[in-house]
N, C-alpha and C. Protein backbone atom coordinates (compact mmCIF):
# COMPACT_ATOMS: atom_id res chain seq x y z
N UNK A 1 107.94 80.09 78.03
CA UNK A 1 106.75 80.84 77.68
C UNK A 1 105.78 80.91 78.85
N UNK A 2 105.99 79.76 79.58
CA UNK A 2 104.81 80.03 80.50
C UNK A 2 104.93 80.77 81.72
N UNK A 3 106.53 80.81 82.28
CA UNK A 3 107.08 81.76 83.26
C UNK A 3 106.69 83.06 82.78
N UNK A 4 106.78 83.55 81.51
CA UNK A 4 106.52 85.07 80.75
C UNK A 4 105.08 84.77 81.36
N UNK A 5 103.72 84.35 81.10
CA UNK A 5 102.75 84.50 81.37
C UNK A 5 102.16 84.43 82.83
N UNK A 6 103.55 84.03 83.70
CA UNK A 6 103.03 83.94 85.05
C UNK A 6 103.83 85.69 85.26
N UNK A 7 104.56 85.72 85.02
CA UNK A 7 104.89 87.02 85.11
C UNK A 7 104.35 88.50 84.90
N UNK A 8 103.36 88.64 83.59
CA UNK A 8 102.63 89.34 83.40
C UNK A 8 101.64 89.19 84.25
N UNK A 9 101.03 88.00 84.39
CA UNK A 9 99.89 88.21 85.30
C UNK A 9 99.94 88.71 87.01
N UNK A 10 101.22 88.27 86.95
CA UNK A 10 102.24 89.15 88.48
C UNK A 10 101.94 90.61 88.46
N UNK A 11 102.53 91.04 87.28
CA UNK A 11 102.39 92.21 87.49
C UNK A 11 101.51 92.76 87.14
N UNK A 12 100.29 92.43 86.93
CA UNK A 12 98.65 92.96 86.62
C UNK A 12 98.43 93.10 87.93
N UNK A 13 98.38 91.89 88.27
CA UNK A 13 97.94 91.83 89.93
C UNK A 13 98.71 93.18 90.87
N UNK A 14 100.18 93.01 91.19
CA UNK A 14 100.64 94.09 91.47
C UNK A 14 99.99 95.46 91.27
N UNK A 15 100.24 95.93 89.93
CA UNK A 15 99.47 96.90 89.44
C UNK A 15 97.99 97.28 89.88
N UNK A 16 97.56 96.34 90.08
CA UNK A 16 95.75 96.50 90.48
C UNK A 16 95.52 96.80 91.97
N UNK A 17 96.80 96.23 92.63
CA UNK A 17 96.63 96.01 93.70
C UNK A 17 97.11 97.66 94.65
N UNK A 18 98.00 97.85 93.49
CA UNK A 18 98.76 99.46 94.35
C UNK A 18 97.80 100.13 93.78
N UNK A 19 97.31 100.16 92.89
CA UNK A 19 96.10 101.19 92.56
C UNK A 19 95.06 101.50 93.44
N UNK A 20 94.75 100.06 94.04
CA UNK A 20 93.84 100.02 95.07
C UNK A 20 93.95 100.59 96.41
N UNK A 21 95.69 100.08 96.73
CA UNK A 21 96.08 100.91 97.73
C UNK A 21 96.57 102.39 98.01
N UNK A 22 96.35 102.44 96.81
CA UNK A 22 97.17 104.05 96.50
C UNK A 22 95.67 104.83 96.76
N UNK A 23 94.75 104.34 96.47
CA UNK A 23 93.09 104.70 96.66
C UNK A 23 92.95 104.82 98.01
N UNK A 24 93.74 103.85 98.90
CA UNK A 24 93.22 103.77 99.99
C UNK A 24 91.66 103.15 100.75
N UNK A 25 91.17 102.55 99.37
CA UNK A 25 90.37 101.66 99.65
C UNK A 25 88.89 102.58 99.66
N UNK A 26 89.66 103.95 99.82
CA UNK A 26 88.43 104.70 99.50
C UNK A 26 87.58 105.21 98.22
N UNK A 27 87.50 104.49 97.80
CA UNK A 27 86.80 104.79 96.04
C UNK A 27 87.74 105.68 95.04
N UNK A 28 86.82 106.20 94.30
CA UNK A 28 87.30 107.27 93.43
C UNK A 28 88.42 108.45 93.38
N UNK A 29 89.68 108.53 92.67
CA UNK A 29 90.22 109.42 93.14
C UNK A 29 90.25 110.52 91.62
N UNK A 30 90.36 111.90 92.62
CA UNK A 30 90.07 112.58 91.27
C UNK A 30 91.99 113.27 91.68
N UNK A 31 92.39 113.97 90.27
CA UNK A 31 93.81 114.43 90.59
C UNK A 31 92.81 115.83 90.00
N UNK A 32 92.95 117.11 90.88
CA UNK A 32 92.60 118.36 90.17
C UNK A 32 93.84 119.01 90.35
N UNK A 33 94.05 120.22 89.33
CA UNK A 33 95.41 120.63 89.44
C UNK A 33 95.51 122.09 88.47
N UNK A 34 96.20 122.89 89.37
CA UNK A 34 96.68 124.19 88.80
C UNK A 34 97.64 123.96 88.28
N UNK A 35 98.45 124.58 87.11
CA UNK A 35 99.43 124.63 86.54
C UNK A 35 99.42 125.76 85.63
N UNK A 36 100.33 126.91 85.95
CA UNK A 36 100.25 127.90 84.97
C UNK A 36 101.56 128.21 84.02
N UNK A 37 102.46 127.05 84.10
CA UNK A 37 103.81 126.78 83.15
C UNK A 37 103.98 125.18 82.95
N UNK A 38 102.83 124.28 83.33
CA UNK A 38 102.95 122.64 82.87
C UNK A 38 103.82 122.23 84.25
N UNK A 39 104.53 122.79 85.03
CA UNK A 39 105.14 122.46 86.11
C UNK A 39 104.37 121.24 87.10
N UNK A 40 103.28 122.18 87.11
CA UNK A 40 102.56 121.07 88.34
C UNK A 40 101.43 120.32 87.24
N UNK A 41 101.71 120.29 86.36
CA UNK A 41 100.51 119.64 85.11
C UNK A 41 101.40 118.14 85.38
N UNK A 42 102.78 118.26 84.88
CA UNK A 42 103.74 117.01 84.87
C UNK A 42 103.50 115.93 86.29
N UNK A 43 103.34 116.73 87.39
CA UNK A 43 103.36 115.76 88.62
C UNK A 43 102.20 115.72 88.57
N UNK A 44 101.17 115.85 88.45
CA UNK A 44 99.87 115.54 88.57
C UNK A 44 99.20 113.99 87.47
N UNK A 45 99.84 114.18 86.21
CA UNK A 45 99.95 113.33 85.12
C UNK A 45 100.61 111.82 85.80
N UNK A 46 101.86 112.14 86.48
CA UNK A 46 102.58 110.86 87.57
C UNK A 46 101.30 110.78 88.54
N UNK A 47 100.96 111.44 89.10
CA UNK A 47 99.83 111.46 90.40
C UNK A 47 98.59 110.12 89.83
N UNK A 48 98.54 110.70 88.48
CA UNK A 48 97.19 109.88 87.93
C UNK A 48 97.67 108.87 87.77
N UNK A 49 98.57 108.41 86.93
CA UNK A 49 99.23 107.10 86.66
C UNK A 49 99.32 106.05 87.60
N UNK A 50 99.74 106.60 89.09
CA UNK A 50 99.67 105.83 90.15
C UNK A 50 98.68 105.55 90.99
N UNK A 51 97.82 106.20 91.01
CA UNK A 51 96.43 106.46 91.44
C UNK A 51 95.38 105.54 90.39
N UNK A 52 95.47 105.79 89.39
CA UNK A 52 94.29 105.11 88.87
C UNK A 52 93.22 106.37 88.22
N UNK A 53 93.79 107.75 88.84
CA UNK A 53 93.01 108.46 89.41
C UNK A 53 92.59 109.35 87.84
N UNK A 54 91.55 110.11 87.78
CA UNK A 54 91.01 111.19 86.69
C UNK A 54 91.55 112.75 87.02
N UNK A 55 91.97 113.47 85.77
CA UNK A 55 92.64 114.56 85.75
C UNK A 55 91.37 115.54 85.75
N UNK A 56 91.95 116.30 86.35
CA UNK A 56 90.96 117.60 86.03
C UNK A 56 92.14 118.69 85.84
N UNK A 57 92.37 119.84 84.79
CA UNK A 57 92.89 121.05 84.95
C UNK A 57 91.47 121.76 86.03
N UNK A 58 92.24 122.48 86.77
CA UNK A 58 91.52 123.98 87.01
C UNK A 58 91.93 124.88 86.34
N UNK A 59 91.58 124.74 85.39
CA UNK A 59 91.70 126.21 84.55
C UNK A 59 91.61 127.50 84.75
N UNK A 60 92.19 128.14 84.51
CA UNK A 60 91.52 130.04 84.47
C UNK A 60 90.48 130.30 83.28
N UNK A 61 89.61 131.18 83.63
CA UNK A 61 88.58 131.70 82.41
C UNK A 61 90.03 132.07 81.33
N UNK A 62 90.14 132.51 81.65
CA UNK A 62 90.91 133.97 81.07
C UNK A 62 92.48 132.90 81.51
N UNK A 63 93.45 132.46 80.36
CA UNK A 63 94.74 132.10 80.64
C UNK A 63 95.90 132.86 80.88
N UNK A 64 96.60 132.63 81.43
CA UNK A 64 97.75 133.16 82.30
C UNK A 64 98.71 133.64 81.05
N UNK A 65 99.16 134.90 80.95
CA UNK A 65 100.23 135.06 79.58
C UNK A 65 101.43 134.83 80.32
N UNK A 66 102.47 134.85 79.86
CA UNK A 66 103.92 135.32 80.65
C UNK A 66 104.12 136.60 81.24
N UNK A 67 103.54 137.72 80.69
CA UNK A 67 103.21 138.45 81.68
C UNK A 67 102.41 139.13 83.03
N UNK A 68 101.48 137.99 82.91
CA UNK A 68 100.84 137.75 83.61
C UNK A 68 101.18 137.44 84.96
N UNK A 69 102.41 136.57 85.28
CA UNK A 69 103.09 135.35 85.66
C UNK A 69 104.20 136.52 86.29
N UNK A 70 104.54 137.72 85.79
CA UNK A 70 105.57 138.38 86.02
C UNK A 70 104.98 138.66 87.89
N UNK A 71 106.11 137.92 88.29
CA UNK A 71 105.92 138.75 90.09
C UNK A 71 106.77 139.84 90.34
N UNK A 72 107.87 139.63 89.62
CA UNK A 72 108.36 141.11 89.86
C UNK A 72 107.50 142.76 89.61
N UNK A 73 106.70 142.06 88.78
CA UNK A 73 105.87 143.78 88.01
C UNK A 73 104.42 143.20 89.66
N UNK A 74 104.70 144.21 90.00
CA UNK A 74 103.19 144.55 90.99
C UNK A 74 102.33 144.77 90.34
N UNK A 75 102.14 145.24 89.32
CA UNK A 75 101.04 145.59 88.72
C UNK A 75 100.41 144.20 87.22
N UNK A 76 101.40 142.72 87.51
CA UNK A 76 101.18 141.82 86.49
C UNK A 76 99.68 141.02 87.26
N UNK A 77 99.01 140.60 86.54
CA UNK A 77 97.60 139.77 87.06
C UNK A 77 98.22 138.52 88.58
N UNK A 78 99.03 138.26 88.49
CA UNK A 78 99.34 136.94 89.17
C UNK A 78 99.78 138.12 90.86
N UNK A 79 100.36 139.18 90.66
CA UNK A 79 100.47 140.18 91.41
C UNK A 79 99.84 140.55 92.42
N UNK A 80 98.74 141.17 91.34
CA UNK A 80 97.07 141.97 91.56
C UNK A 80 96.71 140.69 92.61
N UNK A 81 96.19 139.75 91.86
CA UNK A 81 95.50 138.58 92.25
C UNK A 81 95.86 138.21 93.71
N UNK A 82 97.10 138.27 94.06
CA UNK A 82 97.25 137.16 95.31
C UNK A 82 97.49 138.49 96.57
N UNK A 83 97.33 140.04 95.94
CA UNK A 83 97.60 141.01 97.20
C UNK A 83 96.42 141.39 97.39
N UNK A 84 95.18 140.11 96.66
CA UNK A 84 93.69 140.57 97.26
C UNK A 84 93.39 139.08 97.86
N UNK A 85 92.97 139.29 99.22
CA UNK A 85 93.10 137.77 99.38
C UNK A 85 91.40 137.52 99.42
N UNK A 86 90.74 138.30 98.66
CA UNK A 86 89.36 138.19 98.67
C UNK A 86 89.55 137.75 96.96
N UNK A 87 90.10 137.83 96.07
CA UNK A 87 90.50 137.29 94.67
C UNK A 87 90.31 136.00 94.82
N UNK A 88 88.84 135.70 93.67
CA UNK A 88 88.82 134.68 93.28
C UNK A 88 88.70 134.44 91.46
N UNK A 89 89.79 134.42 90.91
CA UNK A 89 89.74 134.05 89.31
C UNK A 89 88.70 133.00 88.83
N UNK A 90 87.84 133.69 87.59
CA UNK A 90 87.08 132.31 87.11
C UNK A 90 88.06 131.58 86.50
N UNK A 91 86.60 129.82 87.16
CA UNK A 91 87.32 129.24 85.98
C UNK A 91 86.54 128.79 84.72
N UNK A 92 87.50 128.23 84.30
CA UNK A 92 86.79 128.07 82.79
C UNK A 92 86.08 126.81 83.19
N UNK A 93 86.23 126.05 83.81
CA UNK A 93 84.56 125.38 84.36
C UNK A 93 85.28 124.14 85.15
N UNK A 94 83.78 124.20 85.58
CA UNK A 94 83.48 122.93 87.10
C UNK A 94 83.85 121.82 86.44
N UNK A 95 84.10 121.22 87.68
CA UNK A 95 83.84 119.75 87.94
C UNK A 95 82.72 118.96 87.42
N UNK A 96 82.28 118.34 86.94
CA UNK A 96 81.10 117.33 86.84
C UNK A 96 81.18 116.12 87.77
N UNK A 97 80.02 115.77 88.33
CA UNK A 97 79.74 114.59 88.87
C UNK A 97 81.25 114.67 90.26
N UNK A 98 80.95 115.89 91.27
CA UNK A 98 82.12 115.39 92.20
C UNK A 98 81.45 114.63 92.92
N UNK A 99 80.78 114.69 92.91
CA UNK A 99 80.03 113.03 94.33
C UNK A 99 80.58 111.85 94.12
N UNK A 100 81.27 111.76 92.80
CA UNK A 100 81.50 110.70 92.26
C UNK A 100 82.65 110.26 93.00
N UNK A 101 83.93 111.14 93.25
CA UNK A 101 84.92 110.93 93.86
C UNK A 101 85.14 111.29 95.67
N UNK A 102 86.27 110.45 96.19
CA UNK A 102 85.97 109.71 97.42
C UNK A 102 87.68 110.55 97.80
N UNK A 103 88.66 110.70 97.34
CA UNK A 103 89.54 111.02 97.14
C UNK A 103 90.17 112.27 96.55
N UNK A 104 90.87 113.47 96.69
CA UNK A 104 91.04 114.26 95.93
C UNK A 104 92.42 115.08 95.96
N UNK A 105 93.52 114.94 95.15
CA UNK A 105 94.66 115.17 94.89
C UNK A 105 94.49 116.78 94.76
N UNK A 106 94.42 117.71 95.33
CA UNK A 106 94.53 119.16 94.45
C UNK A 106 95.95 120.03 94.81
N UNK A 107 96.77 120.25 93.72
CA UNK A 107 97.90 120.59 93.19
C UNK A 107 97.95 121.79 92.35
N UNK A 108 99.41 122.34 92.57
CA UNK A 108 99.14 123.72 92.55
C UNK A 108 100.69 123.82 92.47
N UNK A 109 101.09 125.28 91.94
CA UNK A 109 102.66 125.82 91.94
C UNK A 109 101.93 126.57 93.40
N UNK A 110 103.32 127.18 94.11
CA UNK A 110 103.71 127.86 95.38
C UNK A 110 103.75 129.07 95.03
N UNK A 111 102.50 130.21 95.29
CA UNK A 111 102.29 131.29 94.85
C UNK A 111 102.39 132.26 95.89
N UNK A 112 103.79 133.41 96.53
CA UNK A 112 104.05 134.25 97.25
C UNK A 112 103.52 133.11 98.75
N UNK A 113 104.02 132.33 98.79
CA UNK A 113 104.25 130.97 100.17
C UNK A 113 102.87 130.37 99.85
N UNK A 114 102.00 130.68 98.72
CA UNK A 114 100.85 129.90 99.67
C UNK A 114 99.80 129.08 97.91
N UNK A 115 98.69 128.78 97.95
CA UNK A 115 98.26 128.46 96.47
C UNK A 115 97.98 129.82 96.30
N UNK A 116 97.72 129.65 94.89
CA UNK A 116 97.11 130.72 93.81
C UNK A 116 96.06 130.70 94.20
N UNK A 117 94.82 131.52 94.31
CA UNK A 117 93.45 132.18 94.68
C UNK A 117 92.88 130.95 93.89
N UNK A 118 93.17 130.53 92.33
CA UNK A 118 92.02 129.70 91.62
C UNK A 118 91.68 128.65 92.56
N UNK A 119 92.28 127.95 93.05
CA UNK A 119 92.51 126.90 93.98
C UNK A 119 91.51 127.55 94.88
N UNK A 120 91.31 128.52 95.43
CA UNK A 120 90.50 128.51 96.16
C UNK A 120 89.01 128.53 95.68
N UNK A 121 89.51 129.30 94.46
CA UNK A 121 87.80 129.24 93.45
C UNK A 121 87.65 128.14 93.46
N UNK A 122 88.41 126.69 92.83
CA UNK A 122 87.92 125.69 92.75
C UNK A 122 86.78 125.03 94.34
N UNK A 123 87.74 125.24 95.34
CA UNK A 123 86.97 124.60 96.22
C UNK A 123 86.36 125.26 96.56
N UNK A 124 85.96 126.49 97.02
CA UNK A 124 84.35 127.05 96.82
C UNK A 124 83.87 126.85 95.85
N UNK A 125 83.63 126.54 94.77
CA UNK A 125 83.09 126.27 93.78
C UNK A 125 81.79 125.14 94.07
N UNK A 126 82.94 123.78 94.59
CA UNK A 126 82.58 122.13 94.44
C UNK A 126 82.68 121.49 96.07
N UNK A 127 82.20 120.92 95.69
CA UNK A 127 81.29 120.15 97.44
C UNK A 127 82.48 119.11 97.85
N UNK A 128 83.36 119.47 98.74
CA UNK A 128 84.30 118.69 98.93
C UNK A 128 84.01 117.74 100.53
N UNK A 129 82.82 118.19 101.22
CA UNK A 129 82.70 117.57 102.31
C UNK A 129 82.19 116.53 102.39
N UNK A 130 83.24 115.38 103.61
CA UNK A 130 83.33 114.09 103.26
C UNK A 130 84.54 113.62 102.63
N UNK A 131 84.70 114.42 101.92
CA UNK A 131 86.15 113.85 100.78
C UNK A 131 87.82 113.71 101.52
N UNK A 132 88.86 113.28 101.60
CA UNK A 132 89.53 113.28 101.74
C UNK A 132 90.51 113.92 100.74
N UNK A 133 91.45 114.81 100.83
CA UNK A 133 91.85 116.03 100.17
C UNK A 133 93.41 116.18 100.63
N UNK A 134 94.17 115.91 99.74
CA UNK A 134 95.46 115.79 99.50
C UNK A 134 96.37 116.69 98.72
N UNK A 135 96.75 117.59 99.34
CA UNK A 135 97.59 118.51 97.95
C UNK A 135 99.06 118.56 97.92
N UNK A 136 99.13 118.52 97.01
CA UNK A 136 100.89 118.65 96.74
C UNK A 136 100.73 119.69 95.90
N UNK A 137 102.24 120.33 95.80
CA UNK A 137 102.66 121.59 95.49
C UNK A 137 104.15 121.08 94.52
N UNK A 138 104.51 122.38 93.12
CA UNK A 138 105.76 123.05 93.19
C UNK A 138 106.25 124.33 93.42
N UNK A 139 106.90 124.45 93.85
CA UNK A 139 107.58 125.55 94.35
C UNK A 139 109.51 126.33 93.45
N UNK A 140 109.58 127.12 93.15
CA UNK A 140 110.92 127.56 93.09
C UNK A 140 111.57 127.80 94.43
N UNK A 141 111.19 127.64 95.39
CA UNK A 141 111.89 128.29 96.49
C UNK A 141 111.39 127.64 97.81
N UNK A 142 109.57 127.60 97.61
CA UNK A 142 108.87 127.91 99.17
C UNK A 142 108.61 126.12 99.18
N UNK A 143 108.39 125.95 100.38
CA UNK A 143 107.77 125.20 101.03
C UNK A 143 106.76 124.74 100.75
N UNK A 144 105.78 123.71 101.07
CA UNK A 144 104.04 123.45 100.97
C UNK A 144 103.83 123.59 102.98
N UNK A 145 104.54 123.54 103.58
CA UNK A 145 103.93 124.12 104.90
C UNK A 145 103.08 125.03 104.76
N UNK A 146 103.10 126.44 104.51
CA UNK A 146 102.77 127.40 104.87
C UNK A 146 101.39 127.31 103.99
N UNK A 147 101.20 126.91 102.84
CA UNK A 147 100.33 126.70 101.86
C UNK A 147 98.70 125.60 102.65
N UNK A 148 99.54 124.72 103.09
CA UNK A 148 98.76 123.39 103.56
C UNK A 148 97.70 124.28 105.11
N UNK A 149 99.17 125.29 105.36
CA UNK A 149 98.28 125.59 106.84
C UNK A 149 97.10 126.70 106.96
N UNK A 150 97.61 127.43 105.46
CA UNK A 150 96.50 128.83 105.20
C UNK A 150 95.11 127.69 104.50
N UNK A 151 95.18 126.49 103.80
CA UNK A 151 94.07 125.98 102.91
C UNK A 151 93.45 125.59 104.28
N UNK A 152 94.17 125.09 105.62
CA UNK A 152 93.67 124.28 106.80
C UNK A 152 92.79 125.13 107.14
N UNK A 153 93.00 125.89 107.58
CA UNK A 153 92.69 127.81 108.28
C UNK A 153 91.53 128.31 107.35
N UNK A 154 91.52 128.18 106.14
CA UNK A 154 90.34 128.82 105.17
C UNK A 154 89.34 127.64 105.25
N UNK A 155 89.23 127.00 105.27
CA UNK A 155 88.03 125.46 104.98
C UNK A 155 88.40 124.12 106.25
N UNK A 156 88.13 124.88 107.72
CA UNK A 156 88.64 124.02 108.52
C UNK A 156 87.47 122.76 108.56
N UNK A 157 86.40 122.77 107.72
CA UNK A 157 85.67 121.48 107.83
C UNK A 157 86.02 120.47 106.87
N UNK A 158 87.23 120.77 105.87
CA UNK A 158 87.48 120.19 105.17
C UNK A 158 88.75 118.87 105.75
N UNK A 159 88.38 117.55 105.20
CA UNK A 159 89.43 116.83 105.57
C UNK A 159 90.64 117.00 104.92
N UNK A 160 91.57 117.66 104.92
CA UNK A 160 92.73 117.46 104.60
C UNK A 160 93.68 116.71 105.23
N UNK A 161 94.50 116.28 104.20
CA UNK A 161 95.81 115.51 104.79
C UNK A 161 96.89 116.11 104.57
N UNK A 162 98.31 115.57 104.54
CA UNK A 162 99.34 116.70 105.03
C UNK A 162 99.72 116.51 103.62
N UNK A 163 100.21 117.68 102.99
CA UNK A 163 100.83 118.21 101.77
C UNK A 163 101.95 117.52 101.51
N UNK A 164 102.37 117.72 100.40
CA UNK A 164 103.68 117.24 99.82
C UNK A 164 104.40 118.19 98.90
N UNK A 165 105.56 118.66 98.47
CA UNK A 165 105.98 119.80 97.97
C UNK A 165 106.67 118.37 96.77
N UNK A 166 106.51 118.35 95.43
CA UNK A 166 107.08 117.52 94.49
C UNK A 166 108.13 118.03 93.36
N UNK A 167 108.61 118.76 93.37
CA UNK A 167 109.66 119.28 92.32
C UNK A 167 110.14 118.15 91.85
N UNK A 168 110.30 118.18 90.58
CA UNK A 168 111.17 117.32 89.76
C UNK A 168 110.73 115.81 90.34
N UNK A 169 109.57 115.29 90.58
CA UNK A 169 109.42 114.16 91.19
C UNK A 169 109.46 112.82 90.39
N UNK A 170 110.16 112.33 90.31
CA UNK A 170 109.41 110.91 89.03
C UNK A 170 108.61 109.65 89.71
N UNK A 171 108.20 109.22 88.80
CA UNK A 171 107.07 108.08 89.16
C UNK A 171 107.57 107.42 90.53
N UNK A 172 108.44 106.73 90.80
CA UNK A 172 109.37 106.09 91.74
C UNK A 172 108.65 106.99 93.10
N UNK A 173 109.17 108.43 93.08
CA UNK A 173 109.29 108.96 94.25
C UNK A 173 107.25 109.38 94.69
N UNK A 174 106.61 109.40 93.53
CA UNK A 174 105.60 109.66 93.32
C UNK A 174 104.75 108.34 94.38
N UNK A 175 105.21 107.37 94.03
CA UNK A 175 104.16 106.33 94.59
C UNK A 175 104.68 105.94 95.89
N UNK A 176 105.88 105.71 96.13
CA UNK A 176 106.24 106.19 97.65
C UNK A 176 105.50 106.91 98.71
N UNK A 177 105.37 108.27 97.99
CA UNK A 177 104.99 109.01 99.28
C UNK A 177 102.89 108.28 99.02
N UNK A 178 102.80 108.04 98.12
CA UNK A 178 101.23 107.50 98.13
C UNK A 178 101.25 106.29 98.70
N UNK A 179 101.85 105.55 98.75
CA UNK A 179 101.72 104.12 99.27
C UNK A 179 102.30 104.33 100.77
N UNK A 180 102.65 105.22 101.10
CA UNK A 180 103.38 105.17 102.59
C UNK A 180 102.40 105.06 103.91
């Protein structure tokens, strides 16, 4: 019985301890995240778990239908949206209290190589300077290069760090690339 209780308390400690490091020692981490099929909702949910960290959807005002989503139709919203690169979609609302966080996960599907415009609403939106800013991506096909280097290029005062592309990621592979 008492090995069981040294054991749990092992792994509290553990636990507290990668949380901390997964923080990076830098306070608060927030996970914000696009998802317009639960795709990048799922890795973001792992993101928090390992982090410690608070979810935010970025929502759309107005939600994404399936046809919406259609890239083949030029004329579907997800279409329209990304062949204006002045397109910024509302969202259905801010952030509260970002001062609060020190850290910031923002995640996204891989929209024609690069994020979806909301993503950009979000961070014009909210005061990210100072923050350290981390995004991972899914993709059917593309890369997070090309994505990481247009967000670099649009908000070069922003600290970013280098992207991660997560398809199908599970917890395991999740805290890896955070603890590395």
């Amino acid at each position: 019985m008492q090995t069981n209780k040294k054991l749990v308390s092992l792994m509290a400690i553990v636990a507290m301890c990668t949380t901390v490091y997964a923080q990076k020692g830098e306070g608060k981490v927030l996970v914000a995240y696009f998802s317009a099929t639960g795709t990048t909702e799922d890795v973001a949910e792992k993101i928090a778990a390992v982090t410690g960290g608070e979810l935010h959807e970025i929502a759309p005002e107005q939600a994404y239908t399936d046809a919406d989503l259609d890239w083949n139709n030029r004329q579907s919203r997800s279409s329209v949206e990304m062949n204006d690169p002045k397109s910024r979609p509302a969202l259905k609302e801010k952030k509260a209290n970002m001062a609060d966080y020190d850290v910031v996960y923002i995640g996204f599907p891989i929209w024609w190589g690069v994020a979806p415009h909301i993503v950009n609403t979000f961070i014009e939106s909210h005061d990210l300077k100072g923050k350290t800013l981390i995004p991972f991506a899914t993709s059917g096909g593309s890369g997070i290069s090309q994505a990481v280097a247009a967000l670099r290029k649009a908000y070069p005062d922003l600290n970013w760090q280098d992207g991660k592309l997560l398809n199908r990621a599970d917890e395991r592979t999740i805290r890896a690339w955070i603890e590395k």
